[in-house]
Protein backbone atom coordinates (compact mmCIF):
# COMPACT_ATOMS: atom_id res chain seq x y z
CA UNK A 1 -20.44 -33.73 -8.25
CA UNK A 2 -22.21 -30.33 -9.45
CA UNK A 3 -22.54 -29.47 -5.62
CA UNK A 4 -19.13 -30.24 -4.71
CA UNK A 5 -17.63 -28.58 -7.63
CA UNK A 6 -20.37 -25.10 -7.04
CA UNK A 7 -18.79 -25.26 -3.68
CA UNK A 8 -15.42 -25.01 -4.75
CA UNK A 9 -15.75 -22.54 -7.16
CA UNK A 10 -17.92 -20.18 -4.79
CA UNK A 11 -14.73 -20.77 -2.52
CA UNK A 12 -12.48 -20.07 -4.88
CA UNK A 13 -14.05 -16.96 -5.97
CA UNK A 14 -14.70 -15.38 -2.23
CA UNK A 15 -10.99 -16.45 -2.02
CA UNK A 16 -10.09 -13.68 -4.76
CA UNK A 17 -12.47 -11.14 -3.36
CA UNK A 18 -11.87 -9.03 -0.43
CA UNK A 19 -14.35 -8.98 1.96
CA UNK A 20 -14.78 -6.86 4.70
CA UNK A 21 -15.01 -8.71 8.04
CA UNK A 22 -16.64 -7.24 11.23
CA UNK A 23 -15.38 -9.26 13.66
CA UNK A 24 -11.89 -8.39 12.68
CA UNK A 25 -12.30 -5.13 11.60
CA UNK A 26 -13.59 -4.29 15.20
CA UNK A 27 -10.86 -5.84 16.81
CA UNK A 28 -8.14 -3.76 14.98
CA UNK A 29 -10.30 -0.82 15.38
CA UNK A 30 -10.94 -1.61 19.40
CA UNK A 31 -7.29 -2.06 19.50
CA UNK A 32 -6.05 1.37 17.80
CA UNK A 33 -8.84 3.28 19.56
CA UNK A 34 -7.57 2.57 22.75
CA UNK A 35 -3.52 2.88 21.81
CA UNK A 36 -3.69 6.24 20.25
CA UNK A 37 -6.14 7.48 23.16
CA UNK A 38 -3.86 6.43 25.52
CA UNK A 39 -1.11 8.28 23.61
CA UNK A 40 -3.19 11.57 22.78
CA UNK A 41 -3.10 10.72 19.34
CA UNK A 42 -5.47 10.17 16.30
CA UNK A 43 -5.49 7.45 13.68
CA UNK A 44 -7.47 7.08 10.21
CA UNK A 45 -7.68 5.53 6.73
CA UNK A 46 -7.60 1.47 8.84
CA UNK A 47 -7.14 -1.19 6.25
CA UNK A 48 -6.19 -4.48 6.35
CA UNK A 49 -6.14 -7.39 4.54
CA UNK A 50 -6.65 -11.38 4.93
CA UNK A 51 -3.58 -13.07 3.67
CA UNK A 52 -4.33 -16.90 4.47
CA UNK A 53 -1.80 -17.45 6.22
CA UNK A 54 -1.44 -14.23 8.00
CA UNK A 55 -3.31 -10.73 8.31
CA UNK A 56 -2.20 -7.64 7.18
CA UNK A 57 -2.90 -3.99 8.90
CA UNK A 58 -2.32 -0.56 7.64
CA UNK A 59 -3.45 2.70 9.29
CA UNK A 60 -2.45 6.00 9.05
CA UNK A 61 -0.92 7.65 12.66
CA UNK A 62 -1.71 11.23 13.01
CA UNK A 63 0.98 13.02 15.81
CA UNK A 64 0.69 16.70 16.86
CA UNK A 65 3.30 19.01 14.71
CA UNK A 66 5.46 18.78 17.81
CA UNK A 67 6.24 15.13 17.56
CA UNK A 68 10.00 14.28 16.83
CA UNK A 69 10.45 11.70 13.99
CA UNK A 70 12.07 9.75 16.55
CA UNK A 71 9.25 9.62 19.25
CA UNK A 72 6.24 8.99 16.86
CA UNK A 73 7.91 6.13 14.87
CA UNK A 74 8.13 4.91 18.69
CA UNK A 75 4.87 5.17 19.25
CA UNK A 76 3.94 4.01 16.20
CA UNK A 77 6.39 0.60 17.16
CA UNK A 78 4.14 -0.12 20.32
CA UNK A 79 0.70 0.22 18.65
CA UNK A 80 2.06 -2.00 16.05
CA UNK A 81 3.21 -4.46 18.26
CA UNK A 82 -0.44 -4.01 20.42
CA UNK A 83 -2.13 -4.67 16.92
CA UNK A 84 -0.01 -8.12 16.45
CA UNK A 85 -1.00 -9.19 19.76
CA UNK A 86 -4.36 -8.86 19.18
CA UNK A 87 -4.49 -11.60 16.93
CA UNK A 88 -3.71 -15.55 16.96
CA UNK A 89 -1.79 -15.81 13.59
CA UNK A 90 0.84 -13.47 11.64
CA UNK A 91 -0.09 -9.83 11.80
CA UNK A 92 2.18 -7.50 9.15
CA UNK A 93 1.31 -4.08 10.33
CA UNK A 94 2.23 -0.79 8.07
CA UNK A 95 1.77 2.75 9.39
CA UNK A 96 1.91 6.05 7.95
CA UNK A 97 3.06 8.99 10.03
CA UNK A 98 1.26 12.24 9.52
CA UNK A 99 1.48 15.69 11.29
CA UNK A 100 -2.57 16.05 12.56
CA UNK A 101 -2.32 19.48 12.16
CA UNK A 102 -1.46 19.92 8.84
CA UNK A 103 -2.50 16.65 7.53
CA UNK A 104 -5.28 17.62 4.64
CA UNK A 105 -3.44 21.18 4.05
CA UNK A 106 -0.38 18.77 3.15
CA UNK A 107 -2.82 16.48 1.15
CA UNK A 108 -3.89 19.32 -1.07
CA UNK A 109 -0.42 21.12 -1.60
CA UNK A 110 0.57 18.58 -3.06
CA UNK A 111 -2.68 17.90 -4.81
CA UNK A 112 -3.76 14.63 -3.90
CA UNK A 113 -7.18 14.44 -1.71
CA UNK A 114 -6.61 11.18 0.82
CA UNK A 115 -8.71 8.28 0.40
CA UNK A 116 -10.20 7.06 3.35
């Protein structure tokens, strides 16, 4: 009984804590490296989460100062959907479009350093 129930609890308590885990962590990361190359873009600050049931992904996109609104939030659609396919289960994937160029000048204008 006291092994069963240590094993449960040590469950239930890795359950609450987020752990960082290579295997997917290098998948997502294999994944955006080769998107955004392919699209002469840059990503950064890769998080993600393991829901149960599904994952979920959230990266911020950087675009040159050129991009349209319009063409980067297309980009950022396919390397979404390559970052779903990547993956078995559920993937919810958030991005966060930022100008590469002025990305940590922006940051500090408005007085918040990112966290990476």
């Amino acid at each position: 009984i006291l092994i069963s129930g240590g094993r449960l609890v040590g469950q239930g308590w890795r359950g609450l804590m987020d752990q960082a885990d290579p295997v997917t962590h290098a998948r997502i990361s294999r994944v955006l490296e080769a998107e955004t190359a392919r699209r002469g873009i840059s990503f950064h600050a890769l998080r993600y989460r393991d829901l149960g049931n599904m994952l979920w992904v959230d990266f911020h996109l950087l675009f040159p100062g050129s991009s349209t609104v319009e063409a980067a939030h297309r980009l950022a659609t396919e390397i979404e959907v390559a970052v779903d396919a990547a993956f078995r289960r559920p993937v919810y994937v958030t991005t966060h479009l930022e100008p590469a160029g002025t990305h940590d000048a922006d940051h500090a204008a408005a007085g918040r350093t990112p966290r990476l």
